[in-house]
C-alpha atoms as a PDB file:
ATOM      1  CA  UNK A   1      32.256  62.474 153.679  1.00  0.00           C
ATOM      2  CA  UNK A   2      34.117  59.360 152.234  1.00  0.00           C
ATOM      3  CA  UNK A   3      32.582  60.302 148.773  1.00  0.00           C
ATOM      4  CA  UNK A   4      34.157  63.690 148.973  1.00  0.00           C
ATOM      5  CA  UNK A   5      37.640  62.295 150.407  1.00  0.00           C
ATOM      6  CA  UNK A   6      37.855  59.695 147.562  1.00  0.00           C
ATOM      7  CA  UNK A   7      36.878  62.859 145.009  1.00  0.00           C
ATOM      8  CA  UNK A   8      40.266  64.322 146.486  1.00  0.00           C
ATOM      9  CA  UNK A   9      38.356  66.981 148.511  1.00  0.00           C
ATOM     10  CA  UNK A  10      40.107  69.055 151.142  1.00  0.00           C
ATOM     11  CA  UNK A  11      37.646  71.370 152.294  1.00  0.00           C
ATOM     12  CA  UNK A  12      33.334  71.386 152.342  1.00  0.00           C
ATOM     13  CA  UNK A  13      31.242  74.471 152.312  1.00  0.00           C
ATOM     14  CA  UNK A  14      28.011  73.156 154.306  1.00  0.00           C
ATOM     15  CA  UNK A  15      25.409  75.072 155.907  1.00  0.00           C
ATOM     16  CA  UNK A  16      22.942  74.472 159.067  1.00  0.00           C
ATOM     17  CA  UNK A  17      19.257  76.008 159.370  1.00  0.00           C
ATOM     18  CA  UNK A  18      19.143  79.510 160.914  1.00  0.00           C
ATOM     19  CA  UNK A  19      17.504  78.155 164.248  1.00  0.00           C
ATOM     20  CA  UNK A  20      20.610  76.081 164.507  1.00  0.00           C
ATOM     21  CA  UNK A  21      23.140  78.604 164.422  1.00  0.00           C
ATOM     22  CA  UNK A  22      24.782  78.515 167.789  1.00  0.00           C
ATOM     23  CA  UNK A  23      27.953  78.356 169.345  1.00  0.00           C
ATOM     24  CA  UNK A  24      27.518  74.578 170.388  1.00  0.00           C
ATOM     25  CA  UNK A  25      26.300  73.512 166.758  1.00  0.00           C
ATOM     26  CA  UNK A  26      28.836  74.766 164.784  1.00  0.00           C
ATOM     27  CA  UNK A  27      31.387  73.440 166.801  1.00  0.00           C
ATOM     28  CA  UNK A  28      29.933  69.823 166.571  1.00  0.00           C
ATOM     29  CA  UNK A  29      30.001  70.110 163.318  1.00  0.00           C
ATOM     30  CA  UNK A  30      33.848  71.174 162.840  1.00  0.00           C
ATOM     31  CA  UNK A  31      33.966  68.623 165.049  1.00  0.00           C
ATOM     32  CA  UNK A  32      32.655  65.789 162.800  1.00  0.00           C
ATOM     33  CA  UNK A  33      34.238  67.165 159.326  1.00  0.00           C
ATOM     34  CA  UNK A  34      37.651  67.091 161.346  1.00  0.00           C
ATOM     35  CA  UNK A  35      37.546  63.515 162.361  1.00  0.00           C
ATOM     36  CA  UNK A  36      37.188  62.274 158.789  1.00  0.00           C
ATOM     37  CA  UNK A  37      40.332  64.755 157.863  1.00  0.00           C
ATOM     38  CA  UNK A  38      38.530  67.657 155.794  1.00  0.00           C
ATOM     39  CA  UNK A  39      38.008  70.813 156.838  1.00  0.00           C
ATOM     40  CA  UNK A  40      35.385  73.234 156.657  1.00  0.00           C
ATOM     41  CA  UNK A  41      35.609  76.256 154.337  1.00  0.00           C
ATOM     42  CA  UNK A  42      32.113  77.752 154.719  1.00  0.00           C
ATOM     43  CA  UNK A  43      29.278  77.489 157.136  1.00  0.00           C
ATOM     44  CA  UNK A  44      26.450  78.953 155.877  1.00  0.00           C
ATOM     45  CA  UNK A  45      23.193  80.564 157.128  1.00  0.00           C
ATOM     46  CA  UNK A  46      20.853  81.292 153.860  1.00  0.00           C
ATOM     47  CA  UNK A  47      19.126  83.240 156.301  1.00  0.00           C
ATOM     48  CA  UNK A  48      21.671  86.014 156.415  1.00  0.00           C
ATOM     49  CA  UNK A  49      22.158  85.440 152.759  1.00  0.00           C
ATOM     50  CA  UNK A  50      19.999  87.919 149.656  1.00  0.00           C
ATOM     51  CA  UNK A  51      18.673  90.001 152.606  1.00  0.00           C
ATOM     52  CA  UNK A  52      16.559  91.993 150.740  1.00  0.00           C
ATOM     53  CA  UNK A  53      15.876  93.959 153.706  1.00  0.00           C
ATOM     54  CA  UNK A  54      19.105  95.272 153.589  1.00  0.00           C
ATOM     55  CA  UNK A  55      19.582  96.084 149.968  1.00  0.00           C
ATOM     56  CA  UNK A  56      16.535  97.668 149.571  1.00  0.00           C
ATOM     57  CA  UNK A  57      15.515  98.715 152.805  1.00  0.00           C
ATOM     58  CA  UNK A  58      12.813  97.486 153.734  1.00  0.00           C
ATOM     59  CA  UNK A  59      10.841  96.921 157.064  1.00  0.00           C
ATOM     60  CA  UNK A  60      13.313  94.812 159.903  1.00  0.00           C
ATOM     61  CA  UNK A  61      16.524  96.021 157.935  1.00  0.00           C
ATOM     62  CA  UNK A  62      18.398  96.726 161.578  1.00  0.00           C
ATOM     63  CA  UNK A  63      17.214  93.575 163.108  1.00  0.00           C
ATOM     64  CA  UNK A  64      18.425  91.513 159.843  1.00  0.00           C
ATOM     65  CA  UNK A  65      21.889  93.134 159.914  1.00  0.00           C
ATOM     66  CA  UNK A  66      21.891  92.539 163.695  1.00  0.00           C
ATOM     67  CA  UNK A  67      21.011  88.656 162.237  1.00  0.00           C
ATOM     68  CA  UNK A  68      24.223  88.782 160.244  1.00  0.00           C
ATOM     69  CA  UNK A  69      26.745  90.297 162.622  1.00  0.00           C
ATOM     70  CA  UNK A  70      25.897  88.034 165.366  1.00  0.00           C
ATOM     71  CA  UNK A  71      26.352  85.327 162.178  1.00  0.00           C
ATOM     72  CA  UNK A  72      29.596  86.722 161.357  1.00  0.00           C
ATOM     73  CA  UNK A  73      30.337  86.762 164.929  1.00  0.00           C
ATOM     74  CA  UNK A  74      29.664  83.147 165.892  1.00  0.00           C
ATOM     75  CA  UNK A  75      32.387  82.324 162.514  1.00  0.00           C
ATOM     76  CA  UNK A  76      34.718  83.898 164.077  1.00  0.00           C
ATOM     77  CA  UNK A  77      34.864  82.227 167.509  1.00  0.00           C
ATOM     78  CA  UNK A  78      34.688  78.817 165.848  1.00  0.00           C
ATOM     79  CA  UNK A  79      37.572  80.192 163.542  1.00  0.00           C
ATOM     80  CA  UNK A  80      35.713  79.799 160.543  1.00  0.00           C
ATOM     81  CA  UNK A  81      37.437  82.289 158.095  1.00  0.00           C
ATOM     82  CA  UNK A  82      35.399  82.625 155.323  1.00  0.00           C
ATOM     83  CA  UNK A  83      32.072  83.260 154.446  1.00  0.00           C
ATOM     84  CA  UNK A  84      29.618  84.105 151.034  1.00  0.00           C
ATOM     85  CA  UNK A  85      27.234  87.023 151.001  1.00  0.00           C
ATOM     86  CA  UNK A  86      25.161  87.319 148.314  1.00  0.00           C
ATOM     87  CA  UNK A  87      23.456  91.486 148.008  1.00  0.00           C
ATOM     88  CA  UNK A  88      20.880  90.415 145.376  1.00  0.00           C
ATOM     89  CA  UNK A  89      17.399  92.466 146.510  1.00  0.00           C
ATOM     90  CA  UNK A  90      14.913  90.004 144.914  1.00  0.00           C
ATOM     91  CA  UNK A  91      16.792  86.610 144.519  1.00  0.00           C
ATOM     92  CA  UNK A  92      18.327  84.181 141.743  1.00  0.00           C
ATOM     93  CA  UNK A  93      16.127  84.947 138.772  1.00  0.00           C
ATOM     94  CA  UNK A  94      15.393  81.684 136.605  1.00  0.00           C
ATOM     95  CA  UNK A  95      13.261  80.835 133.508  1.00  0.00           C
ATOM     96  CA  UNK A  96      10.367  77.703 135.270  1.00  0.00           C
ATOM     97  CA  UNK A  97      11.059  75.038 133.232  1.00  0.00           C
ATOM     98  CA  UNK A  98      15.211  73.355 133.455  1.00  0.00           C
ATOM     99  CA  UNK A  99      16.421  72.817 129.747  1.00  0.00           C
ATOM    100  CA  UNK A 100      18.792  70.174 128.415  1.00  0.00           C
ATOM    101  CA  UNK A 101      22.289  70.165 127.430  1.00  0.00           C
ATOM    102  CA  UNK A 102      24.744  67.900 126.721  1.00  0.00           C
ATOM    103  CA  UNK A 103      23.483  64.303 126.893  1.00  0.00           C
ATOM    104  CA  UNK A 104      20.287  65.134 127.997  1.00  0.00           C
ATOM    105  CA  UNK A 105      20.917  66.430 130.688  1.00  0.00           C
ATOM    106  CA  UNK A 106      17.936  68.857 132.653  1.00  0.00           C
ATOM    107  CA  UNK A 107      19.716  71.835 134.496  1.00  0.00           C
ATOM    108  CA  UNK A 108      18.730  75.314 135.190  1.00  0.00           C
ATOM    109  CA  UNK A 109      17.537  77.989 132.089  1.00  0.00           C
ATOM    110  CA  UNK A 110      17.493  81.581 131.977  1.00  0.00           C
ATOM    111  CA  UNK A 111      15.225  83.246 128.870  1.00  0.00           C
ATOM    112  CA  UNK A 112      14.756  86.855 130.481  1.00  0.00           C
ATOM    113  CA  UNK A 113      11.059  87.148 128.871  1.00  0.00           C
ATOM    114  CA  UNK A 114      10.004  84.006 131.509  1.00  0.00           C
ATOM    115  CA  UNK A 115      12.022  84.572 134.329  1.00  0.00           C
ATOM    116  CA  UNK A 116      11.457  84.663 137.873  1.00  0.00           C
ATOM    117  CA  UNK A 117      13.379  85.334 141.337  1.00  0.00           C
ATOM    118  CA  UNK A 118      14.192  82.859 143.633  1.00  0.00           C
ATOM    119  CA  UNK A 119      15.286  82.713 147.344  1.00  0.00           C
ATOM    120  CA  UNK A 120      14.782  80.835 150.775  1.00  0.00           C
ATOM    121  CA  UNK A 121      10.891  80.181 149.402  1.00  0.00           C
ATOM    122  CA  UNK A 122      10.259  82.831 148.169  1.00  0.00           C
ATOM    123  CA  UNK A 123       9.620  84.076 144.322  1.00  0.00           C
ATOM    124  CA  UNK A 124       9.302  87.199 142.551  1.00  0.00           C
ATOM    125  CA  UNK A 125       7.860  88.205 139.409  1.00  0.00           C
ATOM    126  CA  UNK A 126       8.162  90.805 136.378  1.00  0.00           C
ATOM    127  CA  UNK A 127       7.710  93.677 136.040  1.00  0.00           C
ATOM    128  CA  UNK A 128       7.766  94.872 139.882  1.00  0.00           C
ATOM    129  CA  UNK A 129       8.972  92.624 142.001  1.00  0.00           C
ATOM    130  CA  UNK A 130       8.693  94.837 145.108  1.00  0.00           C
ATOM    131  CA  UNK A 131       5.686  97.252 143.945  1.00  0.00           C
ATOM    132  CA  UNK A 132       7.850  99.885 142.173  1.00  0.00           C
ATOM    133  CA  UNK A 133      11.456 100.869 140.553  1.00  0.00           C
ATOM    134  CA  UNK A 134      14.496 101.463 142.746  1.00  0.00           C
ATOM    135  CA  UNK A 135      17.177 103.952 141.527  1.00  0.00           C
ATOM    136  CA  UNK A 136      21.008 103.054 141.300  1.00  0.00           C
ATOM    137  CA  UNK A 137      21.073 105.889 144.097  1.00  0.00           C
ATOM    138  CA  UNK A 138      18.669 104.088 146.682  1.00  0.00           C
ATOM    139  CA  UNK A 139      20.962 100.787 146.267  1.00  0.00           C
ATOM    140  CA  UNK A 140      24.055 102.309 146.847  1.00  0.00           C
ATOM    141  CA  UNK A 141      23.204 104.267 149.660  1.00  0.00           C
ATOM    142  CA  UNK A 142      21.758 100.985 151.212  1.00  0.00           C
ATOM    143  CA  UNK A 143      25.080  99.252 150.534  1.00  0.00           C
ATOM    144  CA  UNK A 144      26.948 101.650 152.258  1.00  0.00           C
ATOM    145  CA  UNK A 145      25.191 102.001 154.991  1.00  0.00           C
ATOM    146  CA  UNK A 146      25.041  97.952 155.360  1.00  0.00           C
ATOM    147  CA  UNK A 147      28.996  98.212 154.842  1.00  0.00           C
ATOM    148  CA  UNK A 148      29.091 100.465 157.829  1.00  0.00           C
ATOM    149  CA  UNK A 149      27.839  98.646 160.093  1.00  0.00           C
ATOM    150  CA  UNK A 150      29.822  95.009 158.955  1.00  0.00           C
ATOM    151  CA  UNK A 151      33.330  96.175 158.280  1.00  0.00           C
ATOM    152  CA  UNK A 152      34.578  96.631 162.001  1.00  0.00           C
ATOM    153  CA  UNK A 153      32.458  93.596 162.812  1.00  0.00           C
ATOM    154  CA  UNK A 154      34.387  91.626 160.236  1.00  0.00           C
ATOM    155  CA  UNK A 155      37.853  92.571 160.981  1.00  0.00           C
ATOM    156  CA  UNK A 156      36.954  92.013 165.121  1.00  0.00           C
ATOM    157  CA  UNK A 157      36.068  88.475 163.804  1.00  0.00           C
ATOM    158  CA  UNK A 158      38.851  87.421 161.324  1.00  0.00           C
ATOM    159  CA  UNK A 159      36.219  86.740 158.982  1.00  0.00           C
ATOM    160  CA  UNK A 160      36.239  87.186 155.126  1.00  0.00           C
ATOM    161  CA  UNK A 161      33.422  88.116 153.332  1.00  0.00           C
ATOM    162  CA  UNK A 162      32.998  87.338 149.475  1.00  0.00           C
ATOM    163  CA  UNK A 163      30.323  89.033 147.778  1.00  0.00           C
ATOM    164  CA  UNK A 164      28.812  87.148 145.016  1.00  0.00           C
ATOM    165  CA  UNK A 165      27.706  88.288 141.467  1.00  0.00           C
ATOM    166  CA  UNK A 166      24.684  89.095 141.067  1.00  0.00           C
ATOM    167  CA  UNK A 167      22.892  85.938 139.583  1.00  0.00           C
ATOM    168  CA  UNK A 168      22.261  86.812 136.519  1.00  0.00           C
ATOM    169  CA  UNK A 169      24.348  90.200 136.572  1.00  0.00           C
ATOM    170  CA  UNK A 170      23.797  93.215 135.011  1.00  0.00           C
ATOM    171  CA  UNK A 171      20.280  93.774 133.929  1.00  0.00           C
ATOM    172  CA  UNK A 172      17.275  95.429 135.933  1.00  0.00           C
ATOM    173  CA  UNK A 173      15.392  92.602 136.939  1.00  0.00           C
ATOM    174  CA  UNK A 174      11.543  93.095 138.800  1.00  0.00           C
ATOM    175  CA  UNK A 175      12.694  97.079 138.906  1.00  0.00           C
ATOM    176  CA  UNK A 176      15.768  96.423 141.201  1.00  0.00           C
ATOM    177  CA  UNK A 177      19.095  97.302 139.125  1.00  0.00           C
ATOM    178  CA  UNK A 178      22.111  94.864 139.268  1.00  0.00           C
ATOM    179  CA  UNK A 179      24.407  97.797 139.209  1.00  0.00           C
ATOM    180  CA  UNK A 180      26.584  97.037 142.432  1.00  0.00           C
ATOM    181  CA  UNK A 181      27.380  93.173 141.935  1.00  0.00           C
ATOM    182  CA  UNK A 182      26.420  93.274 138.575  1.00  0.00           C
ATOM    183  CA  UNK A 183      29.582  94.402 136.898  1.00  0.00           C
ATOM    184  CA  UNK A 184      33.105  94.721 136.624  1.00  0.00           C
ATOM    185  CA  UNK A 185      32.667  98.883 137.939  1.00  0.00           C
ATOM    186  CA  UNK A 186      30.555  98.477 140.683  1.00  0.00           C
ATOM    187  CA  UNK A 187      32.373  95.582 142.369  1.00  0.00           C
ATOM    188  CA  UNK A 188      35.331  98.471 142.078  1.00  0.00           C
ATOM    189  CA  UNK A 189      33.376 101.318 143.549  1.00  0.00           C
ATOM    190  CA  UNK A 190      31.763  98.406 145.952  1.00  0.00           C
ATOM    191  CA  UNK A 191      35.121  97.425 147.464  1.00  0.00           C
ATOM    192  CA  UNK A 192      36.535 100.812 147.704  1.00  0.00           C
ATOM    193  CA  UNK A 193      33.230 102.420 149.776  1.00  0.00           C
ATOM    194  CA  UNK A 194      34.087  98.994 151.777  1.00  0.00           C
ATOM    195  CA  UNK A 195      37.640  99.649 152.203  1.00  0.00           C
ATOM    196  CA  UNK A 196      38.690  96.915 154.082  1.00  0.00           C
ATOM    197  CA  UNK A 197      40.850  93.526 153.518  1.00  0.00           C
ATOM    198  CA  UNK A 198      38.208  91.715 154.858  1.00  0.00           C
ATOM    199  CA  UNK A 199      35.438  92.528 151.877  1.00  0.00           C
ATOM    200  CA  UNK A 200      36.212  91.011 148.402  1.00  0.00           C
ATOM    201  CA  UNK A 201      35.388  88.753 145.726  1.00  0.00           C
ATOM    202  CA  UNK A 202      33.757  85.034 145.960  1.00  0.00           C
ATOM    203  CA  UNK A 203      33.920  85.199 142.131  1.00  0.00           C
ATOM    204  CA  UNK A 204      31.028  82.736 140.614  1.00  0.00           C
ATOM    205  CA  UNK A 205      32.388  82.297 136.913  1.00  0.00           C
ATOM    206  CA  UNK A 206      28.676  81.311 135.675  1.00  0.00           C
ATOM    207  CA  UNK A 207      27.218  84.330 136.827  1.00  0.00           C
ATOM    208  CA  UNK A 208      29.701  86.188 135.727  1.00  0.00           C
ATOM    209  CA  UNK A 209      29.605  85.032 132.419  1.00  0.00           C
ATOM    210  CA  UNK A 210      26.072  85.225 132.152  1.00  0.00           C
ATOM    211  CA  UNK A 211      26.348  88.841 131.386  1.00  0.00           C
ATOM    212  CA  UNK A 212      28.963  88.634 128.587  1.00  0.00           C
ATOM    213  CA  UNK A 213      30.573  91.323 127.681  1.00  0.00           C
ATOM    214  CA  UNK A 214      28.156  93.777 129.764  1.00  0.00           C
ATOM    215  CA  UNK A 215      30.256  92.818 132.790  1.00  0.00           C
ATOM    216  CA  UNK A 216      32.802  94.932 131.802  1.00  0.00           C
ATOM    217  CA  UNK A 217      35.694  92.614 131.629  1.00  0.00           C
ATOM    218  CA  UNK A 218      36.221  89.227 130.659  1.00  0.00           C
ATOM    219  CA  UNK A 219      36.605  86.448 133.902  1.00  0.00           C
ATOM    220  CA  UNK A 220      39.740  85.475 133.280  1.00  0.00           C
ATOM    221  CA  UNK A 221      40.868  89.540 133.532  1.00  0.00           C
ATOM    222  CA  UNK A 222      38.467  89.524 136.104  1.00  0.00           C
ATOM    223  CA  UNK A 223      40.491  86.939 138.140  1.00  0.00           C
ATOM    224  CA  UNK A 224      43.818  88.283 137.559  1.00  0.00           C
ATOM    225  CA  UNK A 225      42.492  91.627 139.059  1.00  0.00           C
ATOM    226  CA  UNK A 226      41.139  90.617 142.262  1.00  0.00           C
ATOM    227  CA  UNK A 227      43.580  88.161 143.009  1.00  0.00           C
ATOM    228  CA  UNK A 228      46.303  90.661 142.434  1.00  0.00           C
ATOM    229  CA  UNK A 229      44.338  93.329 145.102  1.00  0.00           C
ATOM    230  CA  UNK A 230      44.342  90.329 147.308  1.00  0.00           C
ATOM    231  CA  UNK A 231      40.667  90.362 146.820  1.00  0.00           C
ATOM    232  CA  UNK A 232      39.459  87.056 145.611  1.00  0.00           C
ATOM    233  CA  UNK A 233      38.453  84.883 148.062  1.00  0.00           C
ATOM    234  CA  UNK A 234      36.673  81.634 146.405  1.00  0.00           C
ATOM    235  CA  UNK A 235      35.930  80.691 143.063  1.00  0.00           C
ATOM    236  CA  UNK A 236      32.881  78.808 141.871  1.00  0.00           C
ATOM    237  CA  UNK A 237      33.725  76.689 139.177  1.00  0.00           C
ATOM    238  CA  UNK A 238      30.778  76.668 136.811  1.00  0.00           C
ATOM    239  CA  UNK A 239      29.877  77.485 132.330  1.00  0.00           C
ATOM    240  CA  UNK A 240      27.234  78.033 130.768  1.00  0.00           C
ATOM    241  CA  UNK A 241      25.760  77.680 127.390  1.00  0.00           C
ATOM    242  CA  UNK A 242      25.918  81.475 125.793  1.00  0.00           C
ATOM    243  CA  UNK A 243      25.717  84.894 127.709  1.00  0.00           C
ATOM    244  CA  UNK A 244      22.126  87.122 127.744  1.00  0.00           C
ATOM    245  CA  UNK A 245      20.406  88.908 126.336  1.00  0.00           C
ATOM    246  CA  UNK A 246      20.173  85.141 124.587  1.00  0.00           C
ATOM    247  CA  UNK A 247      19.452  83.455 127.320  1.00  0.00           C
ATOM    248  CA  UNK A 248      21.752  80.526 128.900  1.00  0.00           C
ATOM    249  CA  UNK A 249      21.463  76.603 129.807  1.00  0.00           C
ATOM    250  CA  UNK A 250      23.858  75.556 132.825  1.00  0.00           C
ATOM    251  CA  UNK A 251      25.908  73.279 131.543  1.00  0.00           C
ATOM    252  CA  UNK A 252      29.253  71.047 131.813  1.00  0.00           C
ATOM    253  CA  UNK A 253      32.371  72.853 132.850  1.00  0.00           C
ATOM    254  CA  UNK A 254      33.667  71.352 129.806  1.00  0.00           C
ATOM    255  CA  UNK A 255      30.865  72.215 127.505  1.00  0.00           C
ATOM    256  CA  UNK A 256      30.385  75.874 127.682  1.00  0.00           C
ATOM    257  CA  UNK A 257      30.989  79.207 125.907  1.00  0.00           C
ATOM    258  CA  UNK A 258      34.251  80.061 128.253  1.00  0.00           C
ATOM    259  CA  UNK A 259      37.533  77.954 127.914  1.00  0.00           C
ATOM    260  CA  UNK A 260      37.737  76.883 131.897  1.00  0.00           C
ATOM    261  CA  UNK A 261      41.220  75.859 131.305  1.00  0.00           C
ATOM    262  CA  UNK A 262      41.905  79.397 131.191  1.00  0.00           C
ATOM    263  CA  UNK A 263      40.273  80.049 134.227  1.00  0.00           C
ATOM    264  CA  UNK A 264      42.023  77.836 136.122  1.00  0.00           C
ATOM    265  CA  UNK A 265      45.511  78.869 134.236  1.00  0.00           C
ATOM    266  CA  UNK A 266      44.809  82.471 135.978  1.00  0.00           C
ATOM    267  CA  UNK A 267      43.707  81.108 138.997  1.00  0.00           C
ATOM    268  CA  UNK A 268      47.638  79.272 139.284  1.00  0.00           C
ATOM    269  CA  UNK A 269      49.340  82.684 137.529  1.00  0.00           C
ATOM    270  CA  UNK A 270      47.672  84.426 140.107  1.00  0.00           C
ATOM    271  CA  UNK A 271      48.713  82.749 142.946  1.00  0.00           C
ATOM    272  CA  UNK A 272      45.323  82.504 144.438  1.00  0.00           C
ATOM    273  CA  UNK A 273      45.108  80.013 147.644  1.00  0.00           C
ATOM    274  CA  UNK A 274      41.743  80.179 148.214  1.00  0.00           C
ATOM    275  CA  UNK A 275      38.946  77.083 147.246  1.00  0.00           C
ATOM    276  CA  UNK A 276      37.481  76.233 143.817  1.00  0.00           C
ATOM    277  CA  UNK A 277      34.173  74.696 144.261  1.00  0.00           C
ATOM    278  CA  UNK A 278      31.738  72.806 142.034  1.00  0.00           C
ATOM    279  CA  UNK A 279      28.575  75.086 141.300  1.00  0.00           C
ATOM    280  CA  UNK A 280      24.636  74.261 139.851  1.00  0.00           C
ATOM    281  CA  UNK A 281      25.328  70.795 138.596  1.00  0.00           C
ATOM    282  CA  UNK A 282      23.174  69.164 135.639  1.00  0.00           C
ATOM    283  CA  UNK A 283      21.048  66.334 136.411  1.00  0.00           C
ATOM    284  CA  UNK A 284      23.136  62.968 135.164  1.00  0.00           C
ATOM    285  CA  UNK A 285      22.558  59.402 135.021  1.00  0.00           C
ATOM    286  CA  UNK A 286      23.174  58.318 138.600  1.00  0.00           C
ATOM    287  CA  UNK A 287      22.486  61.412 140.148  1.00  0.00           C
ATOM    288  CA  UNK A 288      23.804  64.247 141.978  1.00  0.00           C
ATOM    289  CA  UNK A 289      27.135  62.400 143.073  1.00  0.00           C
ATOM    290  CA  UNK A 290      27.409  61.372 139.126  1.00  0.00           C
ATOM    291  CA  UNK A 291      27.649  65.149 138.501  1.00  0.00           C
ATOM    292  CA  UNK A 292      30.101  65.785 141.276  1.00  0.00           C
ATOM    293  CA  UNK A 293      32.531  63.168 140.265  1.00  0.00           C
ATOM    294  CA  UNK A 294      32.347  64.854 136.978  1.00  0.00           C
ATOM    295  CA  UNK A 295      33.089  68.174 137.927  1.00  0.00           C
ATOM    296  CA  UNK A 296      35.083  67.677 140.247  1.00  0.00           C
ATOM    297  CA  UNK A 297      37.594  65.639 138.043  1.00  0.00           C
ATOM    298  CA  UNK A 298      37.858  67.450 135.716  1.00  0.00           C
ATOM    299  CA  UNK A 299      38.668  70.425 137.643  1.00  0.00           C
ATOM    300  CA  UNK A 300      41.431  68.032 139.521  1.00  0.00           C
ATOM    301  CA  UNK A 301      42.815  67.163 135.944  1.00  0.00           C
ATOM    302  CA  UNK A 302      42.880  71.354 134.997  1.00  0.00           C
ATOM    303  CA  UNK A 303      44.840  72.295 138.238  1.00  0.00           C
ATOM    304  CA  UNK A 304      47.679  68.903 137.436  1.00  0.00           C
ATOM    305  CA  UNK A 305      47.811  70.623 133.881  1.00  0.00           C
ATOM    306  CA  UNK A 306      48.815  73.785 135.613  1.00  0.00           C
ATOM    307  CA  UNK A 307      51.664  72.809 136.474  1.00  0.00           C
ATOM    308  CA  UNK A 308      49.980  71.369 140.036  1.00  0.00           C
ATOM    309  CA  UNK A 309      48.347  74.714 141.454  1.00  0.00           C
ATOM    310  CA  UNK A 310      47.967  75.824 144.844  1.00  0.00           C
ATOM    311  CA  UNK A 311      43.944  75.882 144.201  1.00  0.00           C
ATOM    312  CA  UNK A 312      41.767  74.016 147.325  1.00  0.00           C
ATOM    313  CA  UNK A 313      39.598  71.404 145.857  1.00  0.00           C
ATOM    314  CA  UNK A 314      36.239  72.129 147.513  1.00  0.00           C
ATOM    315  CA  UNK A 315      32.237  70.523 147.775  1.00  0.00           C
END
């Protein structure tokens, strides 16, 4: 916690194992945040995170979205605001081996030919990941019905949800489609079959960006749009080496295909409030708090040049 308050941090997203989630942990750990002066952003539980139970129906779907409203429940009594759901049906897909970038540097790959899903220990593999192909239909139908069911929960709790890009976005992946979160459309049609204030955008640049010009619009429009339907909620902070179908390297927010000075330019023109938070760092010299310090600088340096933006530095 001192490293983060000397990095000029004002709020953490931090999580605690599902068995842990109750009333009388979360509040000891508000608790602890508060008396070294940060607060807390997000408290996550991964497991009410890429249920796919709920996207693709499966076996236990009611019990899991009875797992995630008594989740978004507890939030709200600790008056936790905010909180990330990912709708991904078979996980973070990844190529095995980490690549380099700049400096030597190992971090994450995606080449879609070796690529595998990954989530809470579990992995999935081309070219069925669940036994057979889902149709654009089946998802949707799933998403609505999951919508159902959190809306009024949400808005009874204060809570804000962000749903996250699908990671990467766009392409059918184990014979699940990324049609909802994958794209600049289905976030629309996503949003408006939620209809509510309290369902919009935690808007991962990376992911986004992994999908180029398939997304539909570029991030930076991307930004201005959400934030001006009141919609984006947190920004991860994070580049990468080239969009697919190439393939990608995680790299330095510095070092990537996008220009993240104009991400955090539309971020200040947009007058978004929310937090900015480092995302999938590379592997430095001096490890992961190397990395942070990096990223998190520079991203202090980008909101000064913005003429001192309103953005929420967050870990």
């Amino acid at each position: 916690m001192r490293f983060a308050r000397q990095l000029g941090v004002e709020w953490v997203m931090t999580s605690l194992r599902p068995e842990e989630s109750t009333l009388a942990n979360y509040q000891a750990v508000i608790r602890r945040f508060a008396a070294q002066g940060v607060k807390i952003y997000r408290l996550a539980n991964d497991s009410c995170h890429n249920m796919e139970e709920v996207t693709l129906n499966l076996p236990g779907r009611d019990a899991k979205i009875e797992e995630y409203l008594a989740y978004i429940r507890l939030l709200g009594k600790v008056g936790i605001r905010y909180s990330t759901y990912a709708h991904m049906g078979n996980g973070i897909w990844s190529s095995p081996q980490r690549e380099e970038t700049r400096g030597g540097a190992d971090a994450r790959a995606l080449r879609l030919r070796t690529s595998e899903g990954r989530w809470a220990g579990k992995t999935w593999q081309q070219p069925l990941s669940h036994g057979r192909r889902y149709t654009e239909e089946e998802l949707w139908d799933n998403y609505t019905f999951f919508m159902r069911k959190v809306v009024p929960v949400a808005e009874e709790a204060g809570v804000y949800i962000g749903i996250h890009p699908d990671d990467p976005p766009v392409y059918d992946l184990g014979g699940v489609p990324r049609c909802i979160f994958g794209n600049f459309a289905g976030y629309e049609r996503a949003l408006a079959i939620a209809n509510s204030p309290n369902i919009g955008v935690c808007l991962c640049v990376g992911s986004w960006i992994e999908g180029g010009e398939r997304t539909g619009k570029h991030v930076v429009d991307a930004i201005r749009h959400f934030a001006g339907q009141k919609k984006l909620f947190k920004v991860h902070f994070r580049n990468v080496s080239a969009p697919l179908p190439e393939g990608f390297v995680e790299t330095f927010p510095d070092d990537g295909y996008v220009d993240m000075s104009r991400v955090m330019r539309a971020l200040h023109e947009s007058r978004y409030t929310g937090a900015v938070i480092s995302d999938h760092l590379p592997n430095m010299i001096g490890g992961r708090r190397s990395a942070e310090a990096f990223a998190l600088g520079y991203m202090r340096g980008l909101i000064q040049a913005v003429s001192g933006a309103d953005v929420n530095l967050s870990k």
